[in-house]
N, C-alpha and C. Protein backbone atom coordinates (compact mmCIF):
# COMPACT_ATOMS: atom_id res chain seq x y z
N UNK A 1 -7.36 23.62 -24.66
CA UNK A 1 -6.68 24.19 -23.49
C UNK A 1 -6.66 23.18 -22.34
N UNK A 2 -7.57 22.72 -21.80
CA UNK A 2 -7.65 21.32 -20.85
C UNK A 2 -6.89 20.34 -21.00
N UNK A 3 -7.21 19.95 -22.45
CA UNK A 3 -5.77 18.64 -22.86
C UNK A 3 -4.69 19.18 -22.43
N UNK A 4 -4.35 20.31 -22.80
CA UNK A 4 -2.93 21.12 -22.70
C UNK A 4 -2.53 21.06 -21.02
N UNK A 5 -3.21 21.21 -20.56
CA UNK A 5 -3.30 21.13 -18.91
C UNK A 5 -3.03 19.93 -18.32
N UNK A 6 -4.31 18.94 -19.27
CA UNK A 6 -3.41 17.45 -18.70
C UNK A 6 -2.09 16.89 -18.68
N UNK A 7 -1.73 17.54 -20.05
CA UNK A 7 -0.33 17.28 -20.53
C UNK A 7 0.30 17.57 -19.33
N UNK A 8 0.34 19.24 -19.37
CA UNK A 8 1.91 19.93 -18.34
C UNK A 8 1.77 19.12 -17.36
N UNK A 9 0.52 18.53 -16.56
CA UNK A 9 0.40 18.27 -15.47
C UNK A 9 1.37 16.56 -15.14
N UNK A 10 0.44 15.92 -16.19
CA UNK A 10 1.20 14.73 -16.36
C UNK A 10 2.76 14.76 -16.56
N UNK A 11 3.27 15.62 -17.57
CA UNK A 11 5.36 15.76 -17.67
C UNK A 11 5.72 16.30 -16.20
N UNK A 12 5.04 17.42 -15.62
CA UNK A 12 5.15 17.39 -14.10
C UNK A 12 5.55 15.99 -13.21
N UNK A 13 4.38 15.41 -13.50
CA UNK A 13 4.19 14.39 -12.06
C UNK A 13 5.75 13.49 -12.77
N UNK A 14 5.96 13.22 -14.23
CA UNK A 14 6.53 12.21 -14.77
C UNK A 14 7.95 12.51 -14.07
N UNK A 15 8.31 13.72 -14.07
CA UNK A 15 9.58 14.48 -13.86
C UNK A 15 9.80 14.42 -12.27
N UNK A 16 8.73 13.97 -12.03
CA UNK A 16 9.14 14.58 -10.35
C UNK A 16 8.91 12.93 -9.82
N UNK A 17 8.33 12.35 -10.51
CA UNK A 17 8.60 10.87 -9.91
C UNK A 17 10.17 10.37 -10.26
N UNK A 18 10.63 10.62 -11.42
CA UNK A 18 11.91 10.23 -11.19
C UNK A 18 13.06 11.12 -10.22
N UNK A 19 12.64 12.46 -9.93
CA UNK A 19 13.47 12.73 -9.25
C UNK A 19 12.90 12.46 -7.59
N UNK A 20 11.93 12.00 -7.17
CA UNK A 20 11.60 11.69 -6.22
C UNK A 20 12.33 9.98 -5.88
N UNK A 21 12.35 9.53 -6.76
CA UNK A 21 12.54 7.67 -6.79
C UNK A 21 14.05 8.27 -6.53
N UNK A 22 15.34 8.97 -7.18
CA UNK A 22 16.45 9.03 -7.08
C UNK A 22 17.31 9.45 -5.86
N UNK A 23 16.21 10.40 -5.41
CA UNK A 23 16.74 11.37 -4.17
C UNK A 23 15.86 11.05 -2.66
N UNK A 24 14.41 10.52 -2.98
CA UNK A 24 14.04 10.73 -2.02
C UNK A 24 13.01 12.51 -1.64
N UNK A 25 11.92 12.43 -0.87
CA UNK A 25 11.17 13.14 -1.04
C UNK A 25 12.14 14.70 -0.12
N UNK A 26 13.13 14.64 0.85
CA UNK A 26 13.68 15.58 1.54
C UNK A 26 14.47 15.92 0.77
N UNK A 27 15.23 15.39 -0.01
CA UNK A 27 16.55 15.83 -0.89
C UNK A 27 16.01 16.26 -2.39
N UNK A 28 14.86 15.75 -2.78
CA UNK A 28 15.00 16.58 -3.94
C UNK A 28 14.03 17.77 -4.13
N UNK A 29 14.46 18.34 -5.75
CA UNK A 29 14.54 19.81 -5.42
C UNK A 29 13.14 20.27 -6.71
N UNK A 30 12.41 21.01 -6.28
CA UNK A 30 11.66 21.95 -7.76
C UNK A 30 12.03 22.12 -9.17
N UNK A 31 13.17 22.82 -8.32
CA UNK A 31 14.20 23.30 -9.33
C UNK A 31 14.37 22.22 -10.19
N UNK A 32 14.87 20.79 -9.79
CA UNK A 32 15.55 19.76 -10.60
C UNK A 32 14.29 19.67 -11.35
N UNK A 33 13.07 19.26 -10.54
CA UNK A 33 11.54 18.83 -11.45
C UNK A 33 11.19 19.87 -12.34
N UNK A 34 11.25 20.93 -11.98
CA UNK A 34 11.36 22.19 -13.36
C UNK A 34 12.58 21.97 -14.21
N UNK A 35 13.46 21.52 -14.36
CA UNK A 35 14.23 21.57 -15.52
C UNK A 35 14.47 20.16 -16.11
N UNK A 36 14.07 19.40 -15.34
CA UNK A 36 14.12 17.74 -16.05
C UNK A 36 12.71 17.83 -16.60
N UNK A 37 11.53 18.34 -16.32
CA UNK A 37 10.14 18.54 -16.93
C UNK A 37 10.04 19.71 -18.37
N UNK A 38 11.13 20.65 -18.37
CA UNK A 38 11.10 21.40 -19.03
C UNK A 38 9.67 22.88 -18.80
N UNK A 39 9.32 22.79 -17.72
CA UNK A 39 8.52 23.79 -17.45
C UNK A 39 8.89 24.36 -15.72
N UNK A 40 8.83 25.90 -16.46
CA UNK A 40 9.10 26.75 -15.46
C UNK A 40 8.81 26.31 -13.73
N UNK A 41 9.46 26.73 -12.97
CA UNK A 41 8.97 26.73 -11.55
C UNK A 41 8.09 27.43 -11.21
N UNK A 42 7.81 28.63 -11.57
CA UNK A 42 6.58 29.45 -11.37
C UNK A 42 5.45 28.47 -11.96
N UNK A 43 5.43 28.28 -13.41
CA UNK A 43 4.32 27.75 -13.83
C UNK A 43 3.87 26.46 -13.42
N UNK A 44 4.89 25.63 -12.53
CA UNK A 44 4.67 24.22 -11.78
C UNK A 44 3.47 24.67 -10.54
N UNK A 45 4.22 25.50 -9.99
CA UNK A 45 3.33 26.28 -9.00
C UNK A 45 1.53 26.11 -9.55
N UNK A 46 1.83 26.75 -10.76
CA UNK A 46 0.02 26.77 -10.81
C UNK A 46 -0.67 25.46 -10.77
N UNK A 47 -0.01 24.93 -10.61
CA UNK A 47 -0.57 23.46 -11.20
C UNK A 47 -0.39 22.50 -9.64
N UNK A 48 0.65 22.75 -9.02
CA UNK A 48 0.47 22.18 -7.58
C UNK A 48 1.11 23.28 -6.59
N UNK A 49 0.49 23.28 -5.25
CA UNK A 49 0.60 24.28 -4.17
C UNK A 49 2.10 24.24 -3.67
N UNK A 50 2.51 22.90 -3.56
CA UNK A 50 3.99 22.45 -2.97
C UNK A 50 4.77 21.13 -3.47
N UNK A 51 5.91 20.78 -2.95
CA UNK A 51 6.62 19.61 -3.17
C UNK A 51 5.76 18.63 -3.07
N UNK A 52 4.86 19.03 -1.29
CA UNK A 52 4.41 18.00 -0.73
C UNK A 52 3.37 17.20 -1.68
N UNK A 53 2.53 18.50 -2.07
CA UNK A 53 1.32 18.15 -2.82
C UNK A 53 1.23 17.34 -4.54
N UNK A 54 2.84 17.61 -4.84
CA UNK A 54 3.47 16.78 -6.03
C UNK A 54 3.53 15.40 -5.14
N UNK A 55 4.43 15.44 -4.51
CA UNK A 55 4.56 13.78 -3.99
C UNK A 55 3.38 13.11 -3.57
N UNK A 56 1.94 13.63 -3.10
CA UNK A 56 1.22 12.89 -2.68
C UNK A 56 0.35 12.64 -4.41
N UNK A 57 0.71 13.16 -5.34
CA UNK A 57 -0.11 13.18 -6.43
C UNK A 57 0.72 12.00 -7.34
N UNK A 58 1.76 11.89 -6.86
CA UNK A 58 2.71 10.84 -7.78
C UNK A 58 2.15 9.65 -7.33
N UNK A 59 2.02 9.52 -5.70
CA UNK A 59 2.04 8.31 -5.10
C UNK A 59 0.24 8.18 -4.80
N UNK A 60 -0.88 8.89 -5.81
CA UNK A 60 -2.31 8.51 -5.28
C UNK A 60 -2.17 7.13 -5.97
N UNK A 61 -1.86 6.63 -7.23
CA UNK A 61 -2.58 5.67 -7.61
C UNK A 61 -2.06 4.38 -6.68
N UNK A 62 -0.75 4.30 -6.19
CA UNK A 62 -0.41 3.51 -5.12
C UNK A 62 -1.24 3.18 -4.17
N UNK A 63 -1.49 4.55 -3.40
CA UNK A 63 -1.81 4.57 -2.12
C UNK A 63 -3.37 4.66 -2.44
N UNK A 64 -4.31 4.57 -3.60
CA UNK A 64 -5.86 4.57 -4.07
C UNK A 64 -5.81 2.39 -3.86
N UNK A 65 -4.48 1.88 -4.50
CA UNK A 65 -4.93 0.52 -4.61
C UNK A 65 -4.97 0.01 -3.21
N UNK A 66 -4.03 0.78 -2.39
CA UNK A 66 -3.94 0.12 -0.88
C UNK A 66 -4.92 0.37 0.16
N UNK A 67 -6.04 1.46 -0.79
CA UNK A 67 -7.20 1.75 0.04
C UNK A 67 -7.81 0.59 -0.11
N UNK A 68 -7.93 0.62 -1.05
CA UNK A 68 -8.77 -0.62 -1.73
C UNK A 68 -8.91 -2.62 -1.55
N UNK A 69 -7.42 -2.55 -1.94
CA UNK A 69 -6.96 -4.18 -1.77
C UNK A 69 -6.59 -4.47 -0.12
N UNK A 70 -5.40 -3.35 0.59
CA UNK A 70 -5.19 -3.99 2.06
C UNK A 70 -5.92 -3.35 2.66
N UNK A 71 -6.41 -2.52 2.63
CA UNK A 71 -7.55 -1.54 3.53
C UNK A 71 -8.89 -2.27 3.81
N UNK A 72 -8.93 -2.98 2.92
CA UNK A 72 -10.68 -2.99 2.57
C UNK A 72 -10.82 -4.62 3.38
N UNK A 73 -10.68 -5.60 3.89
CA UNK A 73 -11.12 -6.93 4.70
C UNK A 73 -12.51 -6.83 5.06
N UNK A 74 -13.45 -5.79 4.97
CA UNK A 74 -14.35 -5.90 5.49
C UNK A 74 -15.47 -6.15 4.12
N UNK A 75 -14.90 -6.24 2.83
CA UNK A 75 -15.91 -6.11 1.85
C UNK A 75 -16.78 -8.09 1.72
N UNK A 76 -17.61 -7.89 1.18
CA UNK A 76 -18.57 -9.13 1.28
C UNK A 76 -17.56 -10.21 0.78
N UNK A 77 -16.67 -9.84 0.01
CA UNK A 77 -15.50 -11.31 -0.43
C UNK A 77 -14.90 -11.68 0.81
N UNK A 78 -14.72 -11.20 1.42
CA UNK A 78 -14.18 -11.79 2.82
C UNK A 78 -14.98 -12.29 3.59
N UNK A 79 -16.19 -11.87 4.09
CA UNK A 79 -16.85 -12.07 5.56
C UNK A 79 -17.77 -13.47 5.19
N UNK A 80 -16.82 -14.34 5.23
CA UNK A 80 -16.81 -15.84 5.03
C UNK A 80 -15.99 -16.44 5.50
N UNK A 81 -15.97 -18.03 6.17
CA UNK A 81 -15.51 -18.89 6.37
C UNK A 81 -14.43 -19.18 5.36
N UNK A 82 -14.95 -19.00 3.97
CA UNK A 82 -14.73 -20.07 2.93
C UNK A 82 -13.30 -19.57 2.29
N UNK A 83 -12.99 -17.97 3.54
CA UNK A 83 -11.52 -17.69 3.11
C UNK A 83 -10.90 -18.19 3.64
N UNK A 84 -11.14 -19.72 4.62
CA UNK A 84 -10.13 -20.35 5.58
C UNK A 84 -9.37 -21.52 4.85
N UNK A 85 -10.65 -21.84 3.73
CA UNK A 85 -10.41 -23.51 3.25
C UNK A 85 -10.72 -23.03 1.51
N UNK A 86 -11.02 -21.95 1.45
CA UNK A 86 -11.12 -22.13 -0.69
C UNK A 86 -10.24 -21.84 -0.49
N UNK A 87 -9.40 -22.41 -1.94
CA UNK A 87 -8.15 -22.48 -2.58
C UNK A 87 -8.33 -20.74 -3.20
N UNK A 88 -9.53 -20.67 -3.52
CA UNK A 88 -9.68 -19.08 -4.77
C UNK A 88 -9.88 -18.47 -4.16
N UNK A 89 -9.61 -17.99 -2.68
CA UNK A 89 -9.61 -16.99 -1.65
C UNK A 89 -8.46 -16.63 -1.66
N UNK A 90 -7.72 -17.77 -1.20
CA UNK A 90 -6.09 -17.38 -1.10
C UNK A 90 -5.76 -17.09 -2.09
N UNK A 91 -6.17 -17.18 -3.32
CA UNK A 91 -5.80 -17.01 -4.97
C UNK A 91 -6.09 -15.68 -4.98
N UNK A 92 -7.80 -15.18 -4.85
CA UNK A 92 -7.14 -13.53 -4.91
C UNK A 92 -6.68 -12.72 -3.83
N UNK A 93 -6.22 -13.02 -2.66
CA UNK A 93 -5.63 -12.87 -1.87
C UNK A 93 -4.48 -12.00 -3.00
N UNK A 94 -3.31 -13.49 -3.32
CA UNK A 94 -2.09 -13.72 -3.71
C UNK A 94 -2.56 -12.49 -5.24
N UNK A 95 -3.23 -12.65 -5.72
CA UNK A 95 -3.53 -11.64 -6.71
C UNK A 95 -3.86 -10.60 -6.41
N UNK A 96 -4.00 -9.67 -5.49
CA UNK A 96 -4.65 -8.60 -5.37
C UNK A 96 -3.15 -8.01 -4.43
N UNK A 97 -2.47 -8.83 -4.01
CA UNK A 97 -1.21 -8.26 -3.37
C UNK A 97 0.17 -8.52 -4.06
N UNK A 98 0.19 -9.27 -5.41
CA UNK A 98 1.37 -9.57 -5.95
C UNK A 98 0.77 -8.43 -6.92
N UNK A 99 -0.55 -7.75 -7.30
CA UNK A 99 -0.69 -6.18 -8.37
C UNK A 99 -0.16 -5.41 -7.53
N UNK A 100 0.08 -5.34 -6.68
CA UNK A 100 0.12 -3.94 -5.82
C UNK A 100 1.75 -4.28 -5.93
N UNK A 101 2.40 -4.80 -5.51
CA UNK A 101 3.84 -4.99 -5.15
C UNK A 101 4.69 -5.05 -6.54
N UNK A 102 4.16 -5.86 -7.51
CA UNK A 102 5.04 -5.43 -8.81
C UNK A 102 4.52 -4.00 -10.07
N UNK A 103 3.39 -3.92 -9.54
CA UNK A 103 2.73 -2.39 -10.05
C UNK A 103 3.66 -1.16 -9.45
N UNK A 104 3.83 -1.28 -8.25
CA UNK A 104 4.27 0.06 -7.57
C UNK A 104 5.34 -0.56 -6.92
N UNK A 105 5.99 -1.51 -7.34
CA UNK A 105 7.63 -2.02 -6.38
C UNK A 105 8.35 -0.38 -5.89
N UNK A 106 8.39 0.16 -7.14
CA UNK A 106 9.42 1.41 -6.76
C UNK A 106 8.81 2.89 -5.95
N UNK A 107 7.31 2.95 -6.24
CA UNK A 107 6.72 3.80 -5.39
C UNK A 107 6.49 3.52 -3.96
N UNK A 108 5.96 1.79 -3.72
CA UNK A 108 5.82 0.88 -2.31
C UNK A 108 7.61 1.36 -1.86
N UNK A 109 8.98 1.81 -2.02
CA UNK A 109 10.39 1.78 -1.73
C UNK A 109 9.94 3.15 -1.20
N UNK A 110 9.67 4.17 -2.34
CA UNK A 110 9.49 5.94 -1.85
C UNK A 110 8.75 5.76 -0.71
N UNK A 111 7.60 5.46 -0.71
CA UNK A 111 6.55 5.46 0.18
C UNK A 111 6.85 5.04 1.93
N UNK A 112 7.54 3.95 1.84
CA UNK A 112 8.03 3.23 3.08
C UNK A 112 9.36 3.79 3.65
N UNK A 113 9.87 4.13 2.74
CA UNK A 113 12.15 4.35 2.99
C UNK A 113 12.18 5.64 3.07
N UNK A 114 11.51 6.76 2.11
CA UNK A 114 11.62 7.65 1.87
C UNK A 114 11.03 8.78 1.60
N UNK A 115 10.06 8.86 2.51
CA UNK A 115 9.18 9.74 2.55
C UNK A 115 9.19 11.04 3.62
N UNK A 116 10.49 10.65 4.19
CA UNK A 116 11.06 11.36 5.47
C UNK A 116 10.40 12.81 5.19
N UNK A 117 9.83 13.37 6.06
CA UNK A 117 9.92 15.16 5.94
C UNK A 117 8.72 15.42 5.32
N UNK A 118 7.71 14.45 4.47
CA UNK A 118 6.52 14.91 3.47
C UNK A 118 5.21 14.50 4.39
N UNK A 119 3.96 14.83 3.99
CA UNK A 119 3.23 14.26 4.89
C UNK A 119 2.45 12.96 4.95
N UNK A 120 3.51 11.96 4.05
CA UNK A 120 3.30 10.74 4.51
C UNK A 120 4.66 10.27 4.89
N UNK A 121 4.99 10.83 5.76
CA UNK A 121 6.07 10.30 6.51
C UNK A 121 6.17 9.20 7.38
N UNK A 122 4.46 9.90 8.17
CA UNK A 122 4.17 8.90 9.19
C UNK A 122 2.84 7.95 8.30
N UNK A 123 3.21 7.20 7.35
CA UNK A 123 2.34 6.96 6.83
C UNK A 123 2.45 4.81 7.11
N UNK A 124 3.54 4.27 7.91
CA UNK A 124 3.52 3.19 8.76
C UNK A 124 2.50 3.24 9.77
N UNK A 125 3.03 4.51 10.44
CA UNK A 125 1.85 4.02 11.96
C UNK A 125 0.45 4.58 11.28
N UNK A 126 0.04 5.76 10.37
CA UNK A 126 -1.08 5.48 9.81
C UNK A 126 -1.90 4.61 9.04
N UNK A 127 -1.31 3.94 8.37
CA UNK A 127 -1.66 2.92 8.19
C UNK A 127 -2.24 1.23 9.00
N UNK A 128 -1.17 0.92 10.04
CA UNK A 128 -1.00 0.41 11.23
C UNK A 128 -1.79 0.57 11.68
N UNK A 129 -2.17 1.55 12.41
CA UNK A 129 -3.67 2.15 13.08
C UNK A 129 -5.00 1.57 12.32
N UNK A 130 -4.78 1.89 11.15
CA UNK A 130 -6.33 2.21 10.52
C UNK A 130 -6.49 0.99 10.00
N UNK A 131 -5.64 0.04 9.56
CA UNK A 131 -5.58 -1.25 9.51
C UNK A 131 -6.46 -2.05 11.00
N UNK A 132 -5.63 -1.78 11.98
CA UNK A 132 -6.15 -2.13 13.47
C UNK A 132 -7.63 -2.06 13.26
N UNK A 133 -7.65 -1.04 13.15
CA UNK A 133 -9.46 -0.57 13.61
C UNK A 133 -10.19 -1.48 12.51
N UNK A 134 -9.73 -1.44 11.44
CA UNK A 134 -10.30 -2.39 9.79
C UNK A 134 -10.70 -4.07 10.57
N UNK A 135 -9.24 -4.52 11.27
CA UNK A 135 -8.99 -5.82 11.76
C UNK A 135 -10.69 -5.93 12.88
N UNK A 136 -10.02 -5.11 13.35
CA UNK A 136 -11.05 -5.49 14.71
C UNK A 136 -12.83 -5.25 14.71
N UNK A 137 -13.01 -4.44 13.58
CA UNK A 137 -14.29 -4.04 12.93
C UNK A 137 -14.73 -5.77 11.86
N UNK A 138 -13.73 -6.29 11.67
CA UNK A 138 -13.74 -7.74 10.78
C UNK A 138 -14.05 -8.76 11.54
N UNK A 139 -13.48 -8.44 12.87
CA UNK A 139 -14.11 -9.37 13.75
C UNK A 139 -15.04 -9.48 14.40
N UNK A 140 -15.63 -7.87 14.45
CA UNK A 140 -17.27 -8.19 15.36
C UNK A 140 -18.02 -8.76 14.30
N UNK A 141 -18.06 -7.93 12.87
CA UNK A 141 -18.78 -8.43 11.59
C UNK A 141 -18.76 -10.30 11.94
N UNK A 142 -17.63 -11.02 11.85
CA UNK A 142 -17.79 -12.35 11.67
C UNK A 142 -18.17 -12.35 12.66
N UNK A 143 -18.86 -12.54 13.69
CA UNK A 143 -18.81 -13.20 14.94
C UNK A 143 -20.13 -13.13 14.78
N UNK A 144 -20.44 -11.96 14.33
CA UNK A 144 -22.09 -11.33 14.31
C UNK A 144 -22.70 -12.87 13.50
N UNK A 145 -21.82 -12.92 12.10
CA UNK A 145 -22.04 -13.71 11.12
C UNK A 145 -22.11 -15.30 11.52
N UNK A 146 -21.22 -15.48 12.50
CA UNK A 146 -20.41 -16.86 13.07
C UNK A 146 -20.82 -17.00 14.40
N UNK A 147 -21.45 -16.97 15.14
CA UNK A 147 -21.49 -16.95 16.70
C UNK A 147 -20.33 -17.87 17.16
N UNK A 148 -20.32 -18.85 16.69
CA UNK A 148 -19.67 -20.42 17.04
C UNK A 148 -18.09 -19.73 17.20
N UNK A 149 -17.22 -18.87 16.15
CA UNK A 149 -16.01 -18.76 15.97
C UNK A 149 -15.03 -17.70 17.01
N UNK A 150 -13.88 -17.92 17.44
CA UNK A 150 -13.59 -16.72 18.37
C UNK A 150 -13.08 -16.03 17.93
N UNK A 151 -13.72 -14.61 17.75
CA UNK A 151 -13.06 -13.26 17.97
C UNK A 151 -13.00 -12.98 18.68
N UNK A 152 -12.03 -13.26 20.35
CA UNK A 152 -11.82 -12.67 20.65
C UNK A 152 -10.08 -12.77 20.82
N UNK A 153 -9.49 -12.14 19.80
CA UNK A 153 -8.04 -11.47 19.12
C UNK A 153 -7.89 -10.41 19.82
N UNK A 154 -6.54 -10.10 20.30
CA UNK A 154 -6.60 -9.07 21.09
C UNK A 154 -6.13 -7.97 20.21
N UNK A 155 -6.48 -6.87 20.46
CA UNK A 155 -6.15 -5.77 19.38
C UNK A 155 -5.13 -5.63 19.28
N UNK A 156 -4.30 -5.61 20.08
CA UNK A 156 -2.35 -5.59 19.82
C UNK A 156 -1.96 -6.20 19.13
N UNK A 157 -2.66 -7.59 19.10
CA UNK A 157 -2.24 -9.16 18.31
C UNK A 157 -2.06 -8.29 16.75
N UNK A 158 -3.57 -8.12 16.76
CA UNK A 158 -4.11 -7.36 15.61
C UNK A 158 -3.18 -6.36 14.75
N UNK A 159 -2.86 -5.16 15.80
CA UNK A 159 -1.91 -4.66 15.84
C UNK A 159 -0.46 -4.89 15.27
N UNK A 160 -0.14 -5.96 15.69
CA UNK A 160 1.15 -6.47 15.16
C UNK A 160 0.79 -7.67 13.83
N UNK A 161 0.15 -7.88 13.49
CA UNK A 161 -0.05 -8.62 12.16
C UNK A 161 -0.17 -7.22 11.37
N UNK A 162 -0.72 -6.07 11.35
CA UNK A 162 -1.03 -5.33 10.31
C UNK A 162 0.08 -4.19 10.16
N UNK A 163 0.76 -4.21 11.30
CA UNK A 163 3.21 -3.98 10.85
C UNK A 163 3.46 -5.17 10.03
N UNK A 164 3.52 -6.26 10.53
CA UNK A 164 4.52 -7.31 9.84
C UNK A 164 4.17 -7.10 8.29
N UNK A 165 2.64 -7.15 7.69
CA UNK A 165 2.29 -6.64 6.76
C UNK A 165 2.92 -6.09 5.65
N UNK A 166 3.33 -4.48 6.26
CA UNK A 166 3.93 -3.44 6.09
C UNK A 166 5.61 -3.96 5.95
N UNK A 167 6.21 -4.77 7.27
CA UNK A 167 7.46 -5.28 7.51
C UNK A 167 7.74 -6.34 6.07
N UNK A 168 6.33 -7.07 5.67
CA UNK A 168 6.86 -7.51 4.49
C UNK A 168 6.91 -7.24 3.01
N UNK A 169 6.51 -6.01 2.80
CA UNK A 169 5.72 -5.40 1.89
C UNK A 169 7.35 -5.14 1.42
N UNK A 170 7.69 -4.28 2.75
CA UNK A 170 9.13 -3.49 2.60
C UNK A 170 9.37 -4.62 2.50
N UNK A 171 10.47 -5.37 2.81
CA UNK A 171 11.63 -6.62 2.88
C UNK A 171 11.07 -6.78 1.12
N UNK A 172 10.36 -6.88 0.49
CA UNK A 172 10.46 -7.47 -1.09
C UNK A 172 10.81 -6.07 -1.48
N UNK A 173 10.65 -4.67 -1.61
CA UNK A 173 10.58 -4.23 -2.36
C UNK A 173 11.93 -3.70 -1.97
N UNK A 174 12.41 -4.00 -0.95
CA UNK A 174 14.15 -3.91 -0.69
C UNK A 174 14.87 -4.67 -1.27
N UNK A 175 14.65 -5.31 -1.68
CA UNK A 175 15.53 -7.07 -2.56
C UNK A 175 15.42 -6.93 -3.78
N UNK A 176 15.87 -5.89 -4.49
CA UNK A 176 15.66 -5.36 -5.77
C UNK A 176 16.04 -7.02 -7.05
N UNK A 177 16.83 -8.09 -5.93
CA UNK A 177 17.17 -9.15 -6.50
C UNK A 177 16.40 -9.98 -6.95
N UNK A 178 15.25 -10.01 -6.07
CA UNK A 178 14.00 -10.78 -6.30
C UNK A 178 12.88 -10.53 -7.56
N UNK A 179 13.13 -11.65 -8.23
CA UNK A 179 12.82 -11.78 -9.14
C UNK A 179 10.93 -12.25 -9.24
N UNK A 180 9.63 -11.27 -10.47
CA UNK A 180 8.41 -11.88 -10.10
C UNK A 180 7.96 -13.22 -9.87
N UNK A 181 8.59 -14.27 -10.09
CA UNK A 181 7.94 -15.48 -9.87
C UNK A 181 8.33 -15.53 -8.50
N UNK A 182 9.70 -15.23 -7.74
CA UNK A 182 10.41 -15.59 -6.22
C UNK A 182 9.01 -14.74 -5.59
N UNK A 183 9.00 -13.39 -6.44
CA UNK A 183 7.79 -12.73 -5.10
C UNK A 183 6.72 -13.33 -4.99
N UNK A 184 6.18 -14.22 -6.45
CA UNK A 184 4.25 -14.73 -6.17
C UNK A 184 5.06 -16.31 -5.11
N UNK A 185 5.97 -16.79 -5.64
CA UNK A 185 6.26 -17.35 -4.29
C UNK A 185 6.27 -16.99 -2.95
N UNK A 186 6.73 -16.17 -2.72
CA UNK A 186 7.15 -15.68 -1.44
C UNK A 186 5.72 -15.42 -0.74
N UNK A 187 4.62 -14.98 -1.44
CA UNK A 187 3.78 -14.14 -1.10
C UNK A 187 2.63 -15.31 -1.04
N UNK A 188 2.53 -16.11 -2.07
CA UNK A 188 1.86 -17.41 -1.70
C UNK A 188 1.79 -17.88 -0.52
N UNK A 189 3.56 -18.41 0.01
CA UNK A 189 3.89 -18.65 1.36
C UNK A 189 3.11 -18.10 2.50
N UNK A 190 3.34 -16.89 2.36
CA UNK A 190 3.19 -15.87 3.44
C UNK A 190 1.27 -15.86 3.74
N UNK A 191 0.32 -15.76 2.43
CA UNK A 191 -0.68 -15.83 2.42
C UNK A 191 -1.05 -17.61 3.43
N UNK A 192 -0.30 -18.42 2.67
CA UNK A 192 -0.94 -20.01 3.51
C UNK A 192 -0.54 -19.66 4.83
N UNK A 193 0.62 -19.33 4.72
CA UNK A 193 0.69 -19.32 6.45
C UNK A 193 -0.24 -18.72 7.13
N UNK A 194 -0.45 -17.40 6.92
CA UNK A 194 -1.11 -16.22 7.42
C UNK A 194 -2.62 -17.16 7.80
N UNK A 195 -3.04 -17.31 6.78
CA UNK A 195 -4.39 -18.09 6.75
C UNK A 195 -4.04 -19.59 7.71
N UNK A 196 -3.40 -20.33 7.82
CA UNK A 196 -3.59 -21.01 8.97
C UNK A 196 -3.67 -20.96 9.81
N UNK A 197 -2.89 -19.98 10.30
CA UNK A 197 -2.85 -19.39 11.85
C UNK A 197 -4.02 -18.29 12.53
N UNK A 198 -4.78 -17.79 11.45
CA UNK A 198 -5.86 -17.23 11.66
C UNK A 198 -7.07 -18.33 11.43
N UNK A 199 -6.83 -19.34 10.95
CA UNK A 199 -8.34 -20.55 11.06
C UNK A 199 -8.02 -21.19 12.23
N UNK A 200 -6.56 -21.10 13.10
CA UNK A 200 -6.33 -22.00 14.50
C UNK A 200 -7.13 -20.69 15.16
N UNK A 201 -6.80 -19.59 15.38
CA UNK A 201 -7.28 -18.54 16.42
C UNK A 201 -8.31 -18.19 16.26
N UNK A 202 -9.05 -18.86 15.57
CA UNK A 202 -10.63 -18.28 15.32
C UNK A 202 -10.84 -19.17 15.73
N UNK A 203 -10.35 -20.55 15.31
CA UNK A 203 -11.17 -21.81 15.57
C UNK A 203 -12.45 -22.03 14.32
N UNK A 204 -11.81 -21.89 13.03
CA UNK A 204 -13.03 -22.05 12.49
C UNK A 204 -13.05 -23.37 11.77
């Protein structure tokens, strides 16, 4: 009976991610996810409370890696110098953000473009925010660690590096043209840069 449960649950989510990716989280319908899933609308019900609570269940494993990989700057792989000047910093840098972007290209599109009306709508400036606070919590840590280096970054600064982020996350997963090697390029780029301009403003 449980397997059986995993099942419906899983042809659920399967059914409603494609009609979520096609329409968008405001335009599409139950109805469509009950009959492209082949199980009733009542019986979808038992299994999730609302639309909303389908869409946030399509998009956990997305939004579980972005806890994890862009959320997280404060874990012991970072709170080092040696992410200014190792080559294998920026390496899993470039690896831990080129999984996320060709793993979930088409959920990172729902998530950002089209989430209008669900309750990750506002899920830019939440993110944005909680990023901020991540940033600026990274900098007392090093300083604690570093006396010599300056943190003192102003939180807006902060602020606006952890949009552009977001600003570039979207711009690839809009360019449906871009091909995986153009993105570990692109994203390479973006990582050296990023990292130079944060070893000038620290001064490290």
């Amino acid at each position: 009976m449980q397997v059986q449960k995993i099942n419906i649950r899983r042809t659920i989510l399967q059914a409603a991610r494609c009609e979520f990716l096609k329409k968008g989280f405001k335009e599409a319908s139950m109805r469509a996810i009950a009959r492209q899933s082949g199980i009733t609308l009542s019986n979808i019900y038992n299994y999730f409370r609302s639309k909303d609570e389908i869409f946030r269940a399509v998009l956990k494993p997305l939004l579980e890696e972005v806890e994890q990989k862009a959320l997280n700057p404060n874990s012991g792989d970072y709170l080092t110098t040696d992410v200014f000047t190792m080559k294998s910093y920026q390496q899993k840098m470039l690896d831990d953000f080129t999984v996320i972007i060709k793993r979930y290209r088409s959920e990172l599109k729902l998530l950002l473009f089209q989430a209008n009306g669900s309750s990750l709508g506002n899920f830019r400036d939440t993110f944005t925010d909680k990023h901020t606070l991540k940033g600026m919590e990274y900098m007392r840590r090093m300083k604690a660690k570093y006396p010599g280096i300056n943190s003192e970054i102003s939180e807006f600064f902060i602020h606006i590096m952890s949009l552009w982020w977001l600003t570039v996350v979207g711009e690839i997963v809009s360019h449906d043209e871009l091909t995986g090697s153009q993105i570990e390029q692109f994203l390479a780029e973006y990582i050296a840069f990023g990292t130079a301009g944060w070893k000038e403003l620290m001064k490290v």
